[in-house]
N, C-alpha and C. Protein backbone atom coordinates (compact mmCIF):
# COMPACT_ATOMS: atom_id res chain seq x y z
N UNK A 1 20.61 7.46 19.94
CA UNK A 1 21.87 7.77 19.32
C UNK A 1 21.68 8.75 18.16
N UNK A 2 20.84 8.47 17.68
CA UNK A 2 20.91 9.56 16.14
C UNK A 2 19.92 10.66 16.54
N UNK A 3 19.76 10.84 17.68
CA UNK A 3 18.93 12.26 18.29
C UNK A 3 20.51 13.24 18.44
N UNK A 4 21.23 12.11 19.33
CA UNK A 4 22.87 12.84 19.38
C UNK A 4 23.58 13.64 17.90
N UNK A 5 23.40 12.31 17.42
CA UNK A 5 24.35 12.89 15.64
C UNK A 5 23.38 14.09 15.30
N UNK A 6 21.91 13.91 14.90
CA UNK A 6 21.54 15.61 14.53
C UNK A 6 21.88 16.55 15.35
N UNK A 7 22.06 16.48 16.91
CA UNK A 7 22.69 17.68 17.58
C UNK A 7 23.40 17.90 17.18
N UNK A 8 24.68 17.22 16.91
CA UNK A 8 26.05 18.05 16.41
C UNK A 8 26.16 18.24 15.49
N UNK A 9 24.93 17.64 14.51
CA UNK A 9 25.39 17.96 13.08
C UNK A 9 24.72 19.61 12.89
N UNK A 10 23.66 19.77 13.91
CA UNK A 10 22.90 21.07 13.74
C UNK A 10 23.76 21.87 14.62
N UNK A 11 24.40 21.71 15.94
CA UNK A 11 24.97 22.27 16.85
C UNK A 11 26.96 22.87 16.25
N UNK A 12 27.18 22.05 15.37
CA UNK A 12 28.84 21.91 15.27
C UNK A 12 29.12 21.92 13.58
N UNK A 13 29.74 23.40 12.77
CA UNK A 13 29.45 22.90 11.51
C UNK A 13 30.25 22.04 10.72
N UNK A 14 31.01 22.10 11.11
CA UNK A 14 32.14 21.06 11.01
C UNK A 14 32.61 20.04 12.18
N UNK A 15 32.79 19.07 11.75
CA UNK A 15 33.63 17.93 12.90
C UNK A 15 34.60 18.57 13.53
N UNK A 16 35.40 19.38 13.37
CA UNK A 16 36.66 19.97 13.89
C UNK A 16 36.72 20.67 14.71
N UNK A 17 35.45 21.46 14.71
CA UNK A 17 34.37 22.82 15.47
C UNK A 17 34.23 22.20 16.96
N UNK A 18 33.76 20.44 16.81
CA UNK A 18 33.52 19.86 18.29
C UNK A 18 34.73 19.85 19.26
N UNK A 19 33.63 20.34 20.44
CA UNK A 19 35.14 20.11 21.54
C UNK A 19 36.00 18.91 21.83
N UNK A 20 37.12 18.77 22.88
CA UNK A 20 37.38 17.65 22.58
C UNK A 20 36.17 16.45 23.12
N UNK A 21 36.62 15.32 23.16
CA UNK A 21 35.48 14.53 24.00
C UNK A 21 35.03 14.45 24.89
N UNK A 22 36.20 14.72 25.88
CA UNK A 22 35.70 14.68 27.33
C UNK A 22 34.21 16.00 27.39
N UNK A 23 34.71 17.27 26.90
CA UNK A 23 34.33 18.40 26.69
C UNK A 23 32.57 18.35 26.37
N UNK A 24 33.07 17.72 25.26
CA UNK A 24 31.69 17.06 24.26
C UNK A 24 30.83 16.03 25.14
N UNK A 25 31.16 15.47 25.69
CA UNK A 25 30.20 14.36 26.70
C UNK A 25 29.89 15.33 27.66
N UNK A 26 29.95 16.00 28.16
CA UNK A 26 29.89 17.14 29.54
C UNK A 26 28.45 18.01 28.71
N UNK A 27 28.90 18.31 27.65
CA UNK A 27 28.20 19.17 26.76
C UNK A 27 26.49 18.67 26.44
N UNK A 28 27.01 17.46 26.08
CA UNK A 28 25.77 16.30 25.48
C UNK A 28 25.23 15.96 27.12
N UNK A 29 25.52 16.09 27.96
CA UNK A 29 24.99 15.68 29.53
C UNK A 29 24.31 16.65 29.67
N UNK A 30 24.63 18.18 29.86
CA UNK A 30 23.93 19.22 30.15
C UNK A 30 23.01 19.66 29.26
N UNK A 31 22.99 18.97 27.88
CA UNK A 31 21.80 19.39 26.93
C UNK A 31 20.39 18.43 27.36
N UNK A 32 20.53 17.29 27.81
CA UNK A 32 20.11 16.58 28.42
C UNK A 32 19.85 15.11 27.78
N UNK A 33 20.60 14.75 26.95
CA UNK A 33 21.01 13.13 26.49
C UNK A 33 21.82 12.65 27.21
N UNK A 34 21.26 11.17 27.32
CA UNK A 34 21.81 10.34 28.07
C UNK A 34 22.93 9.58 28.04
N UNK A 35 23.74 9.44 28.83
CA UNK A 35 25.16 8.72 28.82
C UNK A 35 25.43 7.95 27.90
N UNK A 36 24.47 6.51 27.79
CA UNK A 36 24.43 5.47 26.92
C UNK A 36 24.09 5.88 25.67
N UNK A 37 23.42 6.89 25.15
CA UNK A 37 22.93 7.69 24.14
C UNK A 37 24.58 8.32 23.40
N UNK A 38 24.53 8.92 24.28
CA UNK A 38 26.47 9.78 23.85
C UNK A 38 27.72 9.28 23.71
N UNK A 39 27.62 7.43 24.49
CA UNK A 39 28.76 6.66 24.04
C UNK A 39 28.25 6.38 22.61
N UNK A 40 27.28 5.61 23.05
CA UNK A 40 26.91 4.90 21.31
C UNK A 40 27.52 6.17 20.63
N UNK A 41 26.87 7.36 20.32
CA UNK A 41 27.20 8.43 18.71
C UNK A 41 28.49 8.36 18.84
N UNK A 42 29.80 8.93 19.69
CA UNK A 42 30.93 9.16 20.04
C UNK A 42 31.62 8.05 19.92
N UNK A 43 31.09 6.07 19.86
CA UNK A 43 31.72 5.44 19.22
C UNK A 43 31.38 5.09 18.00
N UNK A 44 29.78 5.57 17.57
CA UNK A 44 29.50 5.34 16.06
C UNK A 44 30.58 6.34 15.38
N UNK A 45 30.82 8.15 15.79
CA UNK A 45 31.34 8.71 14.81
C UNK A 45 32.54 7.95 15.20
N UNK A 46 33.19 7.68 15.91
CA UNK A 46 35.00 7.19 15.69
C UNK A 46 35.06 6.15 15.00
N UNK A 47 34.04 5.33 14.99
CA UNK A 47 34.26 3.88 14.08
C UNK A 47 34.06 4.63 12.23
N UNK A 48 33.21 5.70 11.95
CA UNK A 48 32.96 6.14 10.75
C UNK A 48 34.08 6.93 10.46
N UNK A 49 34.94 7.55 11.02
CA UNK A 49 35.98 8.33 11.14
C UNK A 49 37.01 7.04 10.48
N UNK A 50 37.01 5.78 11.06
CA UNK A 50 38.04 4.54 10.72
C UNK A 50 37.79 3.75 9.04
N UNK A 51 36.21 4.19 9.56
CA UNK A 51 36.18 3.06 8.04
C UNK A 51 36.11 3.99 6.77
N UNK A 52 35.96 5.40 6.95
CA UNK A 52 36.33 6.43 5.81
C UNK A 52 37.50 6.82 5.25
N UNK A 53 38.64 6.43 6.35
CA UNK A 53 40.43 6.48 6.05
C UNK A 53 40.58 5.19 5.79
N UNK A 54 39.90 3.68 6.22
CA UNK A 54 39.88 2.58 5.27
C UNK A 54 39.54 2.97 4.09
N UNK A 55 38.39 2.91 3.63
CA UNK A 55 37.83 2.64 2.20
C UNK A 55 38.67 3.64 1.41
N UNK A 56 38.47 4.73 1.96
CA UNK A 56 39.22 5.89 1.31
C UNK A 56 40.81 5.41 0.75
N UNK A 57 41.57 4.93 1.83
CA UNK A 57 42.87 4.69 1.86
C UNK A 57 42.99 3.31 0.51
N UNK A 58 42.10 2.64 0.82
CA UNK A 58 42.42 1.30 -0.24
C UNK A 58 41.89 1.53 -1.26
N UNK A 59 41.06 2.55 -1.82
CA UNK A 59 40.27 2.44 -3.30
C UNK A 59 40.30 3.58 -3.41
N UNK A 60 41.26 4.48 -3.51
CA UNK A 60 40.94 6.18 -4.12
C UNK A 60 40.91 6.24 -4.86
N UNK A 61 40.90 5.38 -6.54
CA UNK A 61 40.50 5.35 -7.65
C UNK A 61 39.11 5.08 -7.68
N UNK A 62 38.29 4.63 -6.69
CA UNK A 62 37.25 3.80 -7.54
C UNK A 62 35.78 4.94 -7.09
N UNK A 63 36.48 6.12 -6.43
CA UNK A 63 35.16 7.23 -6.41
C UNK A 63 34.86 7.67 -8.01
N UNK A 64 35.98 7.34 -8.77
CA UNK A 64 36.42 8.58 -9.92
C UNK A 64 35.98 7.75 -11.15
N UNK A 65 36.35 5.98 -10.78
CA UNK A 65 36.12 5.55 -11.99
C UNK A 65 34.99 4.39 -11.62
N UNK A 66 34.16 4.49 -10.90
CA UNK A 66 33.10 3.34 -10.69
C UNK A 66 31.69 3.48 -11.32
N UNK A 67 31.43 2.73 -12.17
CA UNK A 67 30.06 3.14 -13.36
C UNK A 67 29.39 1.45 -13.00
N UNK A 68 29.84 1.01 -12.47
CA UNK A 68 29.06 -0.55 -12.38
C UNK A 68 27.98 -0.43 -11.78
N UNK A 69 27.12 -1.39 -11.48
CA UNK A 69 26.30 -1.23 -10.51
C UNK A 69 26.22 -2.33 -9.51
N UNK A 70 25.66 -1.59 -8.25
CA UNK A 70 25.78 -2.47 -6.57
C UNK A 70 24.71 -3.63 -6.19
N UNK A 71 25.50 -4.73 -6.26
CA UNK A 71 24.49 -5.81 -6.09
C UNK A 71 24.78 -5.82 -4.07
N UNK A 72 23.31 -6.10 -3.74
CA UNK A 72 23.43 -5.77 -2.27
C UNK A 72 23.54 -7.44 -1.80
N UNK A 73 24.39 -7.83 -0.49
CA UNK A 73 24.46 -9.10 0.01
C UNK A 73 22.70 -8.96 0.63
N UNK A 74 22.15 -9.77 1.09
CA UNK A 74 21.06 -10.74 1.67
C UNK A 74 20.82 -9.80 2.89
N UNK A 75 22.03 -9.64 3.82
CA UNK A 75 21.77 -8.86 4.97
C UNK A 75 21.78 -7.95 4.76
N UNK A 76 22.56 -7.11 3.72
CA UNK A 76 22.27 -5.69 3.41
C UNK A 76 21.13 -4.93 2.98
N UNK A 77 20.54 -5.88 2.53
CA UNK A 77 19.08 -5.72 1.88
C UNK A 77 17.88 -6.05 3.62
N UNK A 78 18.24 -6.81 4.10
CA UNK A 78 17.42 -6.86 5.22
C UNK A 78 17.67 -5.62 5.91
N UNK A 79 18.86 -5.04 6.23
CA UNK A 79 19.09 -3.86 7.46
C UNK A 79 18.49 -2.59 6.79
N UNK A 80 18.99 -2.59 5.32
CA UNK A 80 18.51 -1.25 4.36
C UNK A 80 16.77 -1.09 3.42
N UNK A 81 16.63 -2.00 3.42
CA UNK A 81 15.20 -2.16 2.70
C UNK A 81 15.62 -1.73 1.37
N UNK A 82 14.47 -2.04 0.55
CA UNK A 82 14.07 -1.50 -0.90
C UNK A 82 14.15 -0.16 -1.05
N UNK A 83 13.60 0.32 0.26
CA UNK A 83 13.56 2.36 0.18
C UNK A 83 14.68 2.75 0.37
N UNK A 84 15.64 2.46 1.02
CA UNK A 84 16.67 3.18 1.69
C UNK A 84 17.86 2.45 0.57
N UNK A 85 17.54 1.89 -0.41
CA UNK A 85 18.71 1.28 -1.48
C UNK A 85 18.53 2.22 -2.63
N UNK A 86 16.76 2.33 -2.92
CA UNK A 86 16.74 3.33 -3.60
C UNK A 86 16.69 4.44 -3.42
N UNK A 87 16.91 5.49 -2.28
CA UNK A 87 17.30 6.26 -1.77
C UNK A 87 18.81 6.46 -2.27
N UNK A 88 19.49 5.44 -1.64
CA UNK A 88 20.93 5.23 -2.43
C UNK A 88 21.51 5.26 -3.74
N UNK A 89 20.88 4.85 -4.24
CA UNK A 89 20.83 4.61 -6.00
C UNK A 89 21.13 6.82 -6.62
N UNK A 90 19.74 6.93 -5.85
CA UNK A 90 19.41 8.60 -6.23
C UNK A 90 20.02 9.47 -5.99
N UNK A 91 20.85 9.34 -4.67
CA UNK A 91 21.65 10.22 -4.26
C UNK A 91 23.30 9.98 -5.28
N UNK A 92 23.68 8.73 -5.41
CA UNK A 92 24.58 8.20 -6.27
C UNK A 92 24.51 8.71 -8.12
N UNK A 93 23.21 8.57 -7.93
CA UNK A 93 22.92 8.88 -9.53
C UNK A 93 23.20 10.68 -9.17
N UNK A 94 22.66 11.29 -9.01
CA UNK A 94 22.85 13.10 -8.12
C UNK A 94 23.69 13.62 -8.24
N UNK A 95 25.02 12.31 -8.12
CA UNK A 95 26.09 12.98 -7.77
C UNK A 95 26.34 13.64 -6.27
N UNK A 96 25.26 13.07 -5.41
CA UNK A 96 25.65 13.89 -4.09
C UNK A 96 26.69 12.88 -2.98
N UNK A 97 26.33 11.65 -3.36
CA UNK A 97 27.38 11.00 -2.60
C UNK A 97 28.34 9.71 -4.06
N UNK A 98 29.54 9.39 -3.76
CA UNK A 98 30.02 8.80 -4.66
C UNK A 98 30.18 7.28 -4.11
N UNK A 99 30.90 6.27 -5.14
CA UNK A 99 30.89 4.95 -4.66
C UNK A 99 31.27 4.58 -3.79
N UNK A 100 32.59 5.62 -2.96
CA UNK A 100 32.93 5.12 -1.38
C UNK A 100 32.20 5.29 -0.22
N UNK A 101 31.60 6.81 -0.77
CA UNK A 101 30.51 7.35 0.27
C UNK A 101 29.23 6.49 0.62
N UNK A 102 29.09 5.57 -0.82
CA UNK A 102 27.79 4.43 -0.56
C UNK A 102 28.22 3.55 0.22
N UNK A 103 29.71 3.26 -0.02
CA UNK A 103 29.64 2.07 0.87
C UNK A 103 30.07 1.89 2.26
N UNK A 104 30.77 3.31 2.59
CA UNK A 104 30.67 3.90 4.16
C UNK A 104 28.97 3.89 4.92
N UNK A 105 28.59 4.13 3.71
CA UNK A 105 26.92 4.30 4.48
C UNK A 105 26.23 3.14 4.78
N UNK A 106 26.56 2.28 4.10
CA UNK A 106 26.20 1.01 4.13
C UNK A 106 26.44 0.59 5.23
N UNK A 107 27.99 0.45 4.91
CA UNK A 107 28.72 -0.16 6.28
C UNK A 107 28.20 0.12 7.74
N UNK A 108 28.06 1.83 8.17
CA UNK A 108 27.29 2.59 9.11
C UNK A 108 25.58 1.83 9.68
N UNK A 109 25.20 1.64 8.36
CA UNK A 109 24.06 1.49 8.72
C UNK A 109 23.98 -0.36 9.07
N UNK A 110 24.88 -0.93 8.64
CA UNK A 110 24.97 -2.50 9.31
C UNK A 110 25.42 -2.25 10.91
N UNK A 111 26.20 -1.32 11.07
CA UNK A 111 26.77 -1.38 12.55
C UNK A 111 25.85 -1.02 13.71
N UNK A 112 24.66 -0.84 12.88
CA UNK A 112 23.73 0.12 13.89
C UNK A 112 22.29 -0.74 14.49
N UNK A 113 22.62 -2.08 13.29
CA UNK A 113 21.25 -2.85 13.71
C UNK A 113 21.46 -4.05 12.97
N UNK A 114 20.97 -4.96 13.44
CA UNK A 114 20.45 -6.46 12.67
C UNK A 114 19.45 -6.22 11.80
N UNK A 115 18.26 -5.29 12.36
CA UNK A 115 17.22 -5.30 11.68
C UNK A 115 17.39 -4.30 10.92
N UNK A 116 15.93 -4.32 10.35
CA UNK A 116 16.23 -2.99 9.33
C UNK A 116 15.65 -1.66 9.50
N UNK A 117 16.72 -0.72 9.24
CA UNK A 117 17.12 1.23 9.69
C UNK A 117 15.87 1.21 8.90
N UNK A 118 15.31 2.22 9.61
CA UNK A 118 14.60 3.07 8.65
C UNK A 118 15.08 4.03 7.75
N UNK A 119 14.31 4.59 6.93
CA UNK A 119 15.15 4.69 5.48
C UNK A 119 15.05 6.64 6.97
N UNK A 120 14.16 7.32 7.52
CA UNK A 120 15.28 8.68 8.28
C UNK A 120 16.16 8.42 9.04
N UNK A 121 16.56 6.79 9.46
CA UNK A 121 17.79 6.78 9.71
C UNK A 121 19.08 6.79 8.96
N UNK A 122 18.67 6.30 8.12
CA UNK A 122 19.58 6.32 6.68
C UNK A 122 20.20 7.86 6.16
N UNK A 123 19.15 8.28 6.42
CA UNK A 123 19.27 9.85 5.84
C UNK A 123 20.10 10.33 6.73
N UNK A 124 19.99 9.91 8.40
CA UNK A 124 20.58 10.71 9.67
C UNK A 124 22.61 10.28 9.06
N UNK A 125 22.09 8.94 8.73
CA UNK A 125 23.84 8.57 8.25
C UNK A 125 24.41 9.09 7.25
N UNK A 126 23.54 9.78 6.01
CA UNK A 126 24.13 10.01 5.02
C UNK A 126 24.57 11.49 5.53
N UNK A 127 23.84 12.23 6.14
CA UNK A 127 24.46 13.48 6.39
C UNK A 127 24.91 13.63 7.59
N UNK A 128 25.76 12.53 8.08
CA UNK A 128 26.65 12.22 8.72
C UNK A 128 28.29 11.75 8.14
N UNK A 129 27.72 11.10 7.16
CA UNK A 129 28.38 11.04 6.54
C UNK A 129 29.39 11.95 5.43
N UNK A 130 28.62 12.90 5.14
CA UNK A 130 28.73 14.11 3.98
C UNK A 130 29.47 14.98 5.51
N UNK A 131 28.72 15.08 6.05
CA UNK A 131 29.32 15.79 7.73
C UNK A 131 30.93 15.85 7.90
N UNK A 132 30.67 14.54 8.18
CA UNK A 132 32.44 14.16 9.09
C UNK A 132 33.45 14.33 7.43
N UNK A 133 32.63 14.58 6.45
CA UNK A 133 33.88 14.19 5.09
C UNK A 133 33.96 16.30 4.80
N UNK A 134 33.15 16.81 5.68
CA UNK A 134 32.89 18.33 5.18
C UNK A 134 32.64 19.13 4.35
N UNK A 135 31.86 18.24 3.54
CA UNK A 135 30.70 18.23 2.31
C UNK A 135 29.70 18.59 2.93
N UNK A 136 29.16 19.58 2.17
CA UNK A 136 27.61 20.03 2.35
C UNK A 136 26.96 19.52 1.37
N UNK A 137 25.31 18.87 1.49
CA UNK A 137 25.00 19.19 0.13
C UNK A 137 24.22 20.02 -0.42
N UNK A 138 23.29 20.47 -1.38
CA UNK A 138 23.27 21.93 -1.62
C UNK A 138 21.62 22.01 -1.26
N UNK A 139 20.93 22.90 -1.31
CA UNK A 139 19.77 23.26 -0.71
C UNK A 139 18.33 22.11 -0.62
N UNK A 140 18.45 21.65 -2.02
CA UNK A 140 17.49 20.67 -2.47
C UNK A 140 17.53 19.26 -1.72
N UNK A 141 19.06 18.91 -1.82
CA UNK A 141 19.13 17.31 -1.47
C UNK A 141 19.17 17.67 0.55
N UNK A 142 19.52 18.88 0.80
CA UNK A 142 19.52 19.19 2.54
C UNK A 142 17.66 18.37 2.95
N UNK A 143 16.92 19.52 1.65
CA UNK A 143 15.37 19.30 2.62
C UNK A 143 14.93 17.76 2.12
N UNK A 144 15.33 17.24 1.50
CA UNK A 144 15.24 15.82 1.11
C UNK A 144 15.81 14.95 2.18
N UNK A 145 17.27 15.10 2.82
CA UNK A 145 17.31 14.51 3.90
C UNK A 145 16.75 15.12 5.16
N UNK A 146 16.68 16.38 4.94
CA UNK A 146 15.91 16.01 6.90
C UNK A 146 13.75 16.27 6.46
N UNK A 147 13.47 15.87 5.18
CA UNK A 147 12.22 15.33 4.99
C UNK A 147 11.77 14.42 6.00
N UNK A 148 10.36 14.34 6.45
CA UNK A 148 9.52 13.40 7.06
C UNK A 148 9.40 12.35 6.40
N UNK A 149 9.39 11.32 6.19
CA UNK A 149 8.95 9.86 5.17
C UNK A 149 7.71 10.27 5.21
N UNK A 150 6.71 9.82 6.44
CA UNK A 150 5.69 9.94 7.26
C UNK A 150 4.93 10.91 6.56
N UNK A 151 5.53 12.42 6.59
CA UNK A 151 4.13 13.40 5.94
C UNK A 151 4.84 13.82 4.64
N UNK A 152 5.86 12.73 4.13
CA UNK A 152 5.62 13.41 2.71
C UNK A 152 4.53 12.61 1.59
N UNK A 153 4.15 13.57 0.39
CA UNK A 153 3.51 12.93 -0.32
C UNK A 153 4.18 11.83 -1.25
N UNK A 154 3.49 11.04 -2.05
CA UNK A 154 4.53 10.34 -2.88
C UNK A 154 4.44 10.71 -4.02
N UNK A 155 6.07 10.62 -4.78
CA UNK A 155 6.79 11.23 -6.04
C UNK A 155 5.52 10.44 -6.90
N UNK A 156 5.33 11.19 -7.80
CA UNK A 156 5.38 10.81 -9.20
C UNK A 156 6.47 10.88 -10.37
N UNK A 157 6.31 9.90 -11.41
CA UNK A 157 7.52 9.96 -12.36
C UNK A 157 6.41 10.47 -13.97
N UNK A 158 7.07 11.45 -14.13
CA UNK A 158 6.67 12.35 -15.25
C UNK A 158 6.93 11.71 -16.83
């Protein structure tokens, strides 16, 4: 499934750009992903499409005025790990995604597993997320999400 979402996120620059669905499944067939591969993304993005006009719709104050900080439930912490929270934290602190955008991502990344995402899946959601909302983010935080975990070195704090 998230081989699908980087296609279109690399293939389509905007959500709006994609054909319709039928179009788009025909498309994703002849590139050569698989059926079950192209429902899953095509019902992951429509369910992220729902819960972004939720959250959005019930709390449009609380992108603007939220300074608290996110205590994670038990399972959230199992599906997201330690890395992929503080991953979250950084991008939040950045300013690249805000308090609804965390918790769309969240949400995304519970729908996708019991167990726990790896923190480049996380990344595949956040700029999926920034995606479908038609936010870019700017050069630095781009090579940060499509970074290797695997061959990067680790940060030091100065």
């Amino acid at each position: 499934m998230f081989d699908v979402l980087v296609y279109l996120y690399e293939t389509y620059y905007r959500p709006d750009a994609c054909p319709d669905s039928e179009a788009l499944v025909k498309k994703l067939s002849a590139v050569g992903f698989e059926e079950e591969e192209i429902s899953k993304a095509l019902g992951w993005l429509t369910d992220l499409a729902e819960a972004t006009n939720e959250l959005s719709d019930r709390y449009p104050q609380q992108a603007a005025f939220s300074f608290g900080i996110r205590i994670y439930a038990q399972r959230e912490m199992d599906v997201l790990g330690t890395e992929a929270v503080g991953f979250l934290q950084f991008l939040e602190s950045a300013k690249v995604i805000d308090s609804i955008q965390r918790e769309i991502i969240i949400e995304r990344a519970l729908a996708v597993s019991d167990s726990q995402v790896s923190l480049d899946k996380i990344k595949v959601i956040v700029l999926m997320v920034l995606w479908s909302q038609g936010k870019e983010p700017d050069g630095l935080i781009f090579d940060e999400l499509f970074s290797d975990d695997e061959d990067a070195e680790p940060r030091l704090l100065h």
